[in-house]
N, C-alpha and C. Protein backbone atom coordinates (compact mmCIF):
# COMPACT_ATOMS: atom_id res chain seq x y z
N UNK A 1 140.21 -17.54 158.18
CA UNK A 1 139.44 -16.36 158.50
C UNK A 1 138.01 -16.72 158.87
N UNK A 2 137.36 -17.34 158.44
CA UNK A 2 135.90 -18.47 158.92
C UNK A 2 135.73 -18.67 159.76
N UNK A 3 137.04 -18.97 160.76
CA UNK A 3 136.99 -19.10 162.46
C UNK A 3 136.93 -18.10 162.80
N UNK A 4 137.42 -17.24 162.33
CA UNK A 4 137.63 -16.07 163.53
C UNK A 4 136.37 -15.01 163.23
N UNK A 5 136.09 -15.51 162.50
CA UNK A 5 134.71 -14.49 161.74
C UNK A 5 133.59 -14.14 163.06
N UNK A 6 133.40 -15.31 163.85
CA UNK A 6 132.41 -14.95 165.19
C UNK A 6 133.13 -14.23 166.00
N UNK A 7 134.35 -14.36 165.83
CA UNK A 7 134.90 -13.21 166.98
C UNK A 7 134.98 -11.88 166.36
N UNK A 8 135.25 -11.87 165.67
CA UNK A 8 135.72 -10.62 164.99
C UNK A 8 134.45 -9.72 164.29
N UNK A 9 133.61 -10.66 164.30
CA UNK A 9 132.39 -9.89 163.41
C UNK A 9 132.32 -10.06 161.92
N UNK A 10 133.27 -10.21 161.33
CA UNK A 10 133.48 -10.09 159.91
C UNK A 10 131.87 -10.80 158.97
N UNK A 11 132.13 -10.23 157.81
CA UNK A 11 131.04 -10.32 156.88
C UNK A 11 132.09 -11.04 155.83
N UNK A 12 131.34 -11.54 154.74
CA UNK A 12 132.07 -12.04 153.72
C UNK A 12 131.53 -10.57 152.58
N UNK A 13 132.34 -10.75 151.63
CA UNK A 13 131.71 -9.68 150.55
C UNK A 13 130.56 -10.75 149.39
N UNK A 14 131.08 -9.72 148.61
CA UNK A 14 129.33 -10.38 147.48
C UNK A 14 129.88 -11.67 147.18
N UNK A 15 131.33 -11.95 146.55
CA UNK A 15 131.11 -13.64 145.98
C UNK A 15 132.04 -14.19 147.02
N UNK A 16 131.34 -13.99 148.55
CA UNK A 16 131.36 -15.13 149.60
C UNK A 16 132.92 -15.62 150.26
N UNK A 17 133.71 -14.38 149.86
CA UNK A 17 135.03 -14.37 150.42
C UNK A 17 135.45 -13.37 151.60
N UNK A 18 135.92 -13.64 152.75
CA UNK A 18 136.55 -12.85 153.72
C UNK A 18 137.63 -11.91 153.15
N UNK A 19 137.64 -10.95 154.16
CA UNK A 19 138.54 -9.69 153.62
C UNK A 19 139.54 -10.46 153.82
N UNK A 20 140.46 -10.14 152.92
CA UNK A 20 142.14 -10.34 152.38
C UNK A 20 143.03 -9.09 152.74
N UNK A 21 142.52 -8.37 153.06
CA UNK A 21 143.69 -6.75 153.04
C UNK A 21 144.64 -7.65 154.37
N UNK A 22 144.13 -8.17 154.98
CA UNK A 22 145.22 -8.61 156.35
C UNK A 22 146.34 -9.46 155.43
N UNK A 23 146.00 -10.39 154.85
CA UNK A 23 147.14 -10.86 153.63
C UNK A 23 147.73 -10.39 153.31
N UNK A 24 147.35 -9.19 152.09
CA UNK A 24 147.91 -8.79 151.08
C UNK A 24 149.12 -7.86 151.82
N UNK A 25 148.64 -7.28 153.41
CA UNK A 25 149.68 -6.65 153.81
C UNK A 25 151.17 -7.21 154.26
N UNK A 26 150.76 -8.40 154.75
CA UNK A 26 151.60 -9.58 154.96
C UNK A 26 152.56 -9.84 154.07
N UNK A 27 151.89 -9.96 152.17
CA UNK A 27 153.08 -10.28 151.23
C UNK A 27 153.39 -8.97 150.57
N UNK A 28 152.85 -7.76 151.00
CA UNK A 28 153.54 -7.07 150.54
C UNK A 28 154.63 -6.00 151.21
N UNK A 29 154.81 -6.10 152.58
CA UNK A 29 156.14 -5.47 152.99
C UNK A 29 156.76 -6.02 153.43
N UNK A 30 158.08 -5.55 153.73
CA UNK A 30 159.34 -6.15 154.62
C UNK A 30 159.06 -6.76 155.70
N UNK A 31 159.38 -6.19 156.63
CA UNK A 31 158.76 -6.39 158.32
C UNK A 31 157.77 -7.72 158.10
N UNK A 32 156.89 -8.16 157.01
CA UNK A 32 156.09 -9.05 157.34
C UNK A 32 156.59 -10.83 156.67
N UNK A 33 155.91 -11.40 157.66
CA UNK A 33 156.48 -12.55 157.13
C UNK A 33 155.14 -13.75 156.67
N UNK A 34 155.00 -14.29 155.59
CA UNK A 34 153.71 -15.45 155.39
C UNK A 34 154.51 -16.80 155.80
N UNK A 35 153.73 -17.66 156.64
CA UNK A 35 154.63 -19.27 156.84
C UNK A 35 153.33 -20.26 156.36
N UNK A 36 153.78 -21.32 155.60
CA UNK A 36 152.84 -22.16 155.47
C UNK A 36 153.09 -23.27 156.10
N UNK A 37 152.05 -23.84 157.17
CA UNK A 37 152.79 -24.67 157.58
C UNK A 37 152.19 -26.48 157.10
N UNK A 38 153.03 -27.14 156.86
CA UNK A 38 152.99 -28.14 155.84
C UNK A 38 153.28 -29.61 156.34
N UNK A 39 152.23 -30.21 156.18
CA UNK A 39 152.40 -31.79 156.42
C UNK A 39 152.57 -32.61 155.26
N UNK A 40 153.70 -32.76 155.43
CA UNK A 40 154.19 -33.53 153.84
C UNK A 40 154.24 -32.22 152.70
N UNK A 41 153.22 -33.12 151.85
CA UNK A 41 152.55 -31.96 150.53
C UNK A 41 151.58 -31.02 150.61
N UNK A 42 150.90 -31.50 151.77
CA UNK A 42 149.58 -30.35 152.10
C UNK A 42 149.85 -29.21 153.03
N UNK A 43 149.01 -28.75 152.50
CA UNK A 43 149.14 -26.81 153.62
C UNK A 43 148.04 -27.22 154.68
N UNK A 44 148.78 -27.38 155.74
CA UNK A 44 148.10 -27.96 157.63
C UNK A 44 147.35 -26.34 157.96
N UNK A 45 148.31 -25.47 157.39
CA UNK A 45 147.52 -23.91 158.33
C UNK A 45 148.67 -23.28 157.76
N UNK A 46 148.57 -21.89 158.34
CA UNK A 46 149.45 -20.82 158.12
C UNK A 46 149.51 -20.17 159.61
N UNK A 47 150.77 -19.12 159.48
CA UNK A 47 151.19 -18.02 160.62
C UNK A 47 151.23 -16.83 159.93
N UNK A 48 150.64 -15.64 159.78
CA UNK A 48 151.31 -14.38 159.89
C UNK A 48 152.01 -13.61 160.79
N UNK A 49 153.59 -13.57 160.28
CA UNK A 49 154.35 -12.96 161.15
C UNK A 49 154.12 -11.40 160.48
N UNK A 50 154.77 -10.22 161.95
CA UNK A 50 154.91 -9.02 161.23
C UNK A 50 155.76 -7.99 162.82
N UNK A 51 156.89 -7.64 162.04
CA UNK A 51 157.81 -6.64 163.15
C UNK A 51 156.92 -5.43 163.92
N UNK A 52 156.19 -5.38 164.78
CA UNK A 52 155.39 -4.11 165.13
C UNK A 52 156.33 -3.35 165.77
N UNK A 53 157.70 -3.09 166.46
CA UNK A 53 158.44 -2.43 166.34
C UNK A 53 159.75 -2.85 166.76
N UNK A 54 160.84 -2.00 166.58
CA UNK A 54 162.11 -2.43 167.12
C UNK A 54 162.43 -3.89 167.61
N UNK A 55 162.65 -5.25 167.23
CA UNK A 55 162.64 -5.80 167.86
C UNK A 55 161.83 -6.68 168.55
N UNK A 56 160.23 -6.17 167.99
CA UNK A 56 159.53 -6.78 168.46
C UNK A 56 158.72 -7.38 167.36
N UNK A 57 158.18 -8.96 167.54
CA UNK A 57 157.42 -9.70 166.61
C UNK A 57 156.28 -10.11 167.14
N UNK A 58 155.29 -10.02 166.04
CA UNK A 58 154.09 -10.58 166.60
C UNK A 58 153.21 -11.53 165.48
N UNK A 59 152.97 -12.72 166.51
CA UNK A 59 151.93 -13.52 165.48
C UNK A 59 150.77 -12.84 165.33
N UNK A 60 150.66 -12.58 164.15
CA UNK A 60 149.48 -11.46 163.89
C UNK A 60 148.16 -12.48 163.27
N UNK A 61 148.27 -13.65 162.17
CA UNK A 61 147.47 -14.56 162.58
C UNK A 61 148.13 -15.91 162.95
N UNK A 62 147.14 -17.30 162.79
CA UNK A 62 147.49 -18.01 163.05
C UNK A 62 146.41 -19.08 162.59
N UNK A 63 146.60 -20.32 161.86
CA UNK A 63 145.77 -21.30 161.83
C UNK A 63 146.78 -22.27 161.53
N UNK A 64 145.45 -23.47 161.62
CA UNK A 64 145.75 -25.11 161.62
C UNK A 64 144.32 -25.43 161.42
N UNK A 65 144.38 -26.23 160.38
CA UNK A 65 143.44 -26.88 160.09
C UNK A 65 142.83 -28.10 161.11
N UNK A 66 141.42 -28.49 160.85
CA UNK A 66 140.69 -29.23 161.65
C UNK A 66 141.99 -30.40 162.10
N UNK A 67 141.84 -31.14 160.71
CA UNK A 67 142.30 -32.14 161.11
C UNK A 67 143.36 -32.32 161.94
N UNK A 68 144.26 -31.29 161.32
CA UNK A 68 145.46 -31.74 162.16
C UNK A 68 146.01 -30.91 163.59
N UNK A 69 144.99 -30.70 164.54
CA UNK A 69 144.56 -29.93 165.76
C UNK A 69 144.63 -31.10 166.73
N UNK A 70 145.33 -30.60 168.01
CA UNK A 70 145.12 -32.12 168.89
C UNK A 70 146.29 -32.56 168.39
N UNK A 71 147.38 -32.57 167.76
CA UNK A 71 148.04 -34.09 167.82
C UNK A 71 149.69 -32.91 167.55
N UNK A 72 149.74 -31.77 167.76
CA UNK A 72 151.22 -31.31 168.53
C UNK A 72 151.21 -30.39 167.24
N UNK A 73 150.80 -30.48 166.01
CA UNK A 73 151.32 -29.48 164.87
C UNK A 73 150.97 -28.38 165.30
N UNK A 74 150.15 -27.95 165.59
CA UNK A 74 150.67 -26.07 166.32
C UNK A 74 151.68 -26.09 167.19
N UNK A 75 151.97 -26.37 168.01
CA UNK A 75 152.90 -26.27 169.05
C UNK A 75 154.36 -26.33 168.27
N UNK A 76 154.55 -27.41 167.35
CA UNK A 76 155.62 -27.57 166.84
C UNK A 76 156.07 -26.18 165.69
N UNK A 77 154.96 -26.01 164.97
CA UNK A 77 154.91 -25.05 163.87
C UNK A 77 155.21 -23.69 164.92
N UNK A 78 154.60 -23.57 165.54
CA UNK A 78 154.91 -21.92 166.69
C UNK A 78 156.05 -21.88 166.86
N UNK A 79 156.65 -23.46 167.62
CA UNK A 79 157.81 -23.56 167.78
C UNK A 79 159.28 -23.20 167.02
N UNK A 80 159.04 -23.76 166.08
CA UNK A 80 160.15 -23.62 164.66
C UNK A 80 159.94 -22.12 163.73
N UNK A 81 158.91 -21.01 164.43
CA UNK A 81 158.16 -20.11 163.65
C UNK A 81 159.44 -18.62 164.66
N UNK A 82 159.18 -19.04 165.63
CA UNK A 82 159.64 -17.94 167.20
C UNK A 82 161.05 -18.35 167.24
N UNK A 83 161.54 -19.45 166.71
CA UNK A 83 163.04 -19.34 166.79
C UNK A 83 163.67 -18.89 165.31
N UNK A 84 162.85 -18.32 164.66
CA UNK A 84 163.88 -18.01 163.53
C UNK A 84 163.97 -16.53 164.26
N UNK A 85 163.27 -15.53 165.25
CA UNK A 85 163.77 -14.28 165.10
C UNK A 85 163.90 -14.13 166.54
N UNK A 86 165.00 -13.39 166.98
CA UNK A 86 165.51 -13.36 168.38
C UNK A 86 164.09 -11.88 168.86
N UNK A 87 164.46 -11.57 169.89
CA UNK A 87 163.78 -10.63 171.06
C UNK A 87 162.34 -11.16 171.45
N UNK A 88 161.39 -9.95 171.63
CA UNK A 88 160.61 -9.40 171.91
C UNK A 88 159.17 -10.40 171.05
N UNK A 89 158.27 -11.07 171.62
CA UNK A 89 156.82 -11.36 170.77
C UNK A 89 155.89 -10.94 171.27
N UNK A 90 154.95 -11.19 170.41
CA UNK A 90 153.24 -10.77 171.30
C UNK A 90 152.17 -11.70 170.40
N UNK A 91 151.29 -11.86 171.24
CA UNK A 91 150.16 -13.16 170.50
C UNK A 91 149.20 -12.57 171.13
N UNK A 92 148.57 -11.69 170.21
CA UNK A 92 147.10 -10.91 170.56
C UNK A 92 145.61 -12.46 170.50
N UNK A 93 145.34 -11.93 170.94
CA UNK A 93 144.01 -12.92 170.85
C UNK A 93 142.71 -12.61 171.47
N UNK A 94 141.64 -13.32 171.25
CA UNK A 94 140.34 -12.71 171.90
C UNK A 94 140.12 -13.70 173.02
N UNK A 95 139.46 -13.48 174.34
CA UNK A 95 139.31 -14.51 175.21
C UNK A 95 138.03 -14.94 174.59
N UNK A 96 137.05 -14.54 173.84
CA UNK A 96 135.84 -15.45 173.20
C UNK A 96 136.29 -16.27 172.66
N UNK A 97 137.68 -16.53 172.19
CA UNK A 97 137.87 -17.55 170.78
C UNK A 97 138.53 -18.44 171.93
N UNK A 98 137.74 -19.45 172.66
CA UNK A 98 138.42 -20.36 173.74
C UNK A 98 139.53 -21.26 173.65
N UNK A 99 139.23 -21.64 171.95
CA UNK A 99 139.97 -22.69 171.50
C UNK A 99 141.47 -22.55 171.40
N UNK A 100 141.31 -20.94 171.34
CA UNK A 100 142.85 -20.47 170.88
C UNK A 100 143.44 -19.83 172.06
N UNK A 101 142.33 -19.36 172.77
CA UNK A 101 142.82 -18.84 174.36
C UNK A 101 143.83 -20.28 174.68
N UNK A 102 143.31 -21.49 174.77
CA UNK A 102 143.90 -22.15 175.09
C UNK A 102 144.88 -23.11 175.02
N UNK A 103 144.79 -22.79 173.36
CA UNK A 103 146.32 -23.07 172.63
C UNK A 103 147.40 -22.52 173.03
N UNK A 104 146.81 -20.95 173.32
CA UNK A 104 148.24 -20.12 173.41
C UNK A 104 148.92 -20.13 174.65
N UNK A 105 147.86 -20.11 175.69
CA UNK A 105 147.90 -20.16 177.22
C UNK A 105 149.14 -21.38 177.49
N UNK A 106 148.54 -22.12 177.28
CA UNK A 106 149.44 -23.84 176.96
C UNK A 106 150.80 -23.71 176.15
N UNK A 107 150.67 -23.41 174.75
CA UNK A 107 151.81 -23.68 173.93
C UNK A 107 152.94 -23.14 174.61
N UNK A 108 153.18 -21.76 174.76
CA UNK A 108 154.24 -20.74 175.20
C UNK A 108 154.68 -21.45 176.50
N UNK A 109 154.39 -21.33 177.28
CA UNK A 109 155.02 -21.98 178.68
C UNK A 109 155.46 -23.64 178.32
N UNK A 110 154.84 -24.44 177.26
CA UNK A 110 155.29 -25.22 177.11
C UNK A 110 156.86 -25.57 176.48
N UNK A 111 156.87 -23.97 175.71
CA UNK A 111 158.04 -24.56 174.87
C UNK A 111 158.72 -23.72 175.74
N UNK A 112 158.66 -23.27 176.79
CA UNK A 112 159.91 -23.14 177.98
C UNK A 112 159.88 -21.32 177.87
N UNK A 113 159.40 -20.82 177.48
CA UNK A 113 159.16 -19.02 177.50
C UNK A 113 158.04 -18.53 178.74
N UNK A 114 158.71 -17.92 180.16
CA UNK A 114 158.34 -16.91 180.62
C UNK A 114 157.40 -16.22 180.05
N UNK A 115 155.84 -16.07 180.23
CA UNK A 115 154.82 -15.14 179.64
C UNK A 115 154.33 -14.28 180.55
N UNK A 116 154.12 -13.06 179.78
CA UNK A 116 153.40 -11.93 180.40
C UNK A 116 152.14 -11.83 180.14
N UNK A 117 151.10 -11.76 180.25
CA UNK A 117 149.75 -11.72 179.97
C UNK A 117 149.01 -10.39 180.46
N UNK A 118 148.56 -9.46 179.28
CA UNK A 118 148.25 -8.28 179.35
C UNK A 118 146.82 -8.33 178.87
N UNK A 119 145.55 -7.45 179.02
CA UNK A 119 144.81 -6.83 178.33
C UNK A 119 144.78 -5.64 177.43
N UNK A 120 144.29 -5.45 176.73
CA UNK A 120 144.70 -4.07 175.80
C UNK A 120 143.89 -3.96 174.82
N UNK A 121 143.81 -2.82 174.64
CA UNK A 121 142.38 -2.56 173.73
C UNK A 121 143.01 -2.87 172.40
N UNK A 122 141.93 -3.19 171.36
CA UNK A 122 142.26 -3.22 170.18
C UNK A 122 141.72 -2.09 168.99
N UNK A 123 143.28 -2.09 169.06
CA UNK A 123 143.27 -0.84 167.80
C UNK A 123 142.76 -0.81 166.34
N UNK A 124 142.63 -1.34 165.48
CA UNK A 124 142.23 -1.77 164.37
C UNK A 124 140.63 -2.52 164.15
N UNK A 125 140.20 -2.48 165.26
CA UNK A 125 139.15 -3.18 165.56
C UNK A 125 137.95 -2.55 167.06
N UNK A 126 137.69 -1.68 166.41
CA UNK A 126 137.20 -0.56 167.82
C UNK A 126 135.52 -1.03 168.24
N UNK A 127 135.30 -2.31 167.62
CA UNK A 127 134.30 -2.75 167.80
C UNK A 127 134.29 -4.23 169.10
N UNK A 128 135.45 -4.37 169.25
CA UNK A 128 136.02 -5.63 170.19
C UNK A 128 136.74 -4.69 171.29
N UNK A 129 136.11 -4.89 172.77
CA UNK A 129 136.17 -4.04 173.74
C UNK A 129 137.74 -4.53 174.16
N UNK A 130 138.46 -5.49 173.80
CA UNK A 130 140.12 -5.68 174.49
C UNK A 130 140.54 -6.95 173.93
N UNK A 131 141.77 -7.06 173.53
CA UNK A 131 141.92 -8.61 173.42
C UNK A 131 143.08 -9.04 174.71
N UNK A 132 143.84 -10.26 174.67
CA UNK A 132 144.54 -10.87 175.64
C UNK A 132 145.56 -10.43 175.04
N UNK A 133 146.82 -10.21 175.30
CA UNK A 133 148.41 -10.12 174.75
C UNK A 133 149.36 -11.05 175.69
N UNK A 134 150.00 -12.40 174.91
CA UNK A 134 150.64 -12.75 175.51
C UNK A 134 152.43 -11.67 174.66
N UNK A 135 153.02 -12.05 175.93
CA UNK A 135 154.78 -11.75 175.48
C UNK A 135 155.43 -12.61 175.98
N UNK A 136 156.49 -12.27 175.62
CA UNK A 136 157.72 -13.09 175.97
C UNK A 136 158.82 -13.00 175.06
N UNK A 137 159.88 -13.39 175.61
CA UNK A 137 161.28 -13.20 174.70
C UNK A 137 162.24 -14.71 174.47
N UNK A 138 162.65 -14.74 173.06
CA UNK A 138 162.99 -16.03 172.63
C UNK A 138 164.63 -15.02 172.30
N UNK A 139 165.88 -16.10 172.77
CA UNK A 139 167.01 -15.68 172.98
C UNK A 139 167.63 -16.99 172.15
N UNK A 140 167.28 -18.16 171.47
CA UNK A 140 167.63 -19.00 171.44
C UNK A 140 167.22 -19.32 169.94
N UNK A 141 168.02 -18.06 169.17
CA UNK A 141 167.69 -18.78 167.73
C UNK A 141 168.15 -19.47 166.86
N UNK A 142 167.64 -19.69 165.65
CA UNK A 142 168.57 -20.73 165.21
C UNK A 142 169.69 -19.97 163.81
């Protein structure tokens, strides 16, 4: 959440922690899914998955730690993340956050998915004038 804090605006509260409600919604309903993603014994980053409707999934967040950036563990982790659920995805993102514009831009076409690339305002966040929406559909699960 530290990264995304310049995009997003976010504040920390009094003892110096980012809001959690995006979490807590994550482990606490159905539709949502927490992934840790793991090198060896250590936690590399996480994904929040979550069903926004019928069929449709969306990486709602997404990290990887410093270190292990550059050398394929996102790509792989996205990878093994989008084939556990068949249809419909979406990967909202901000075009300020370059680093990730260009993760995502890259990753998806890499692992062989047709993308749509939309603008669209953001709902939950009426202070950020649009983010990017990638889609695409994964038919090939495991």
């Amino acid at each position: 959440m530290r990264e995304l804090a310049e995009f997003r605006e976010s504040i920390t509260s009094v003892n110096g922690r980012f809001r959690d409600d995006r979490l807590l919604t994550y482990l606490a309903y159905e539709d949502h899914w927490p992934f840790f993603i793991r090198v060896d014994t250590e936690i590399a980053g996480f994904a929040l998955i979550r069903k926004s409707k019928p069929n449709t999934h969306v990486i709602g967040e997404f990290f990887v730690k410093q270190q292990f950036r550059r050398i394929g563990m996102g790509a792989a982790a996205v990878s093994e993340i989008v084939r556990k659920f068949s249809g419909q995805w979406e990967i909202p993102f901000q075009e300020e956050n370059v680093r990730g514009a260009i993760f995502w831009r890259k990753t998806i076409p890499q692992l062989g998915y047709q993308v749509n690339e939309a603008r669209v305002p953001v709902s939950d966040m009426p202070d950020l004038p649009h983010e990017v929406q990638l889609s695409f559909t994964v038919t090939d699960v495991e």
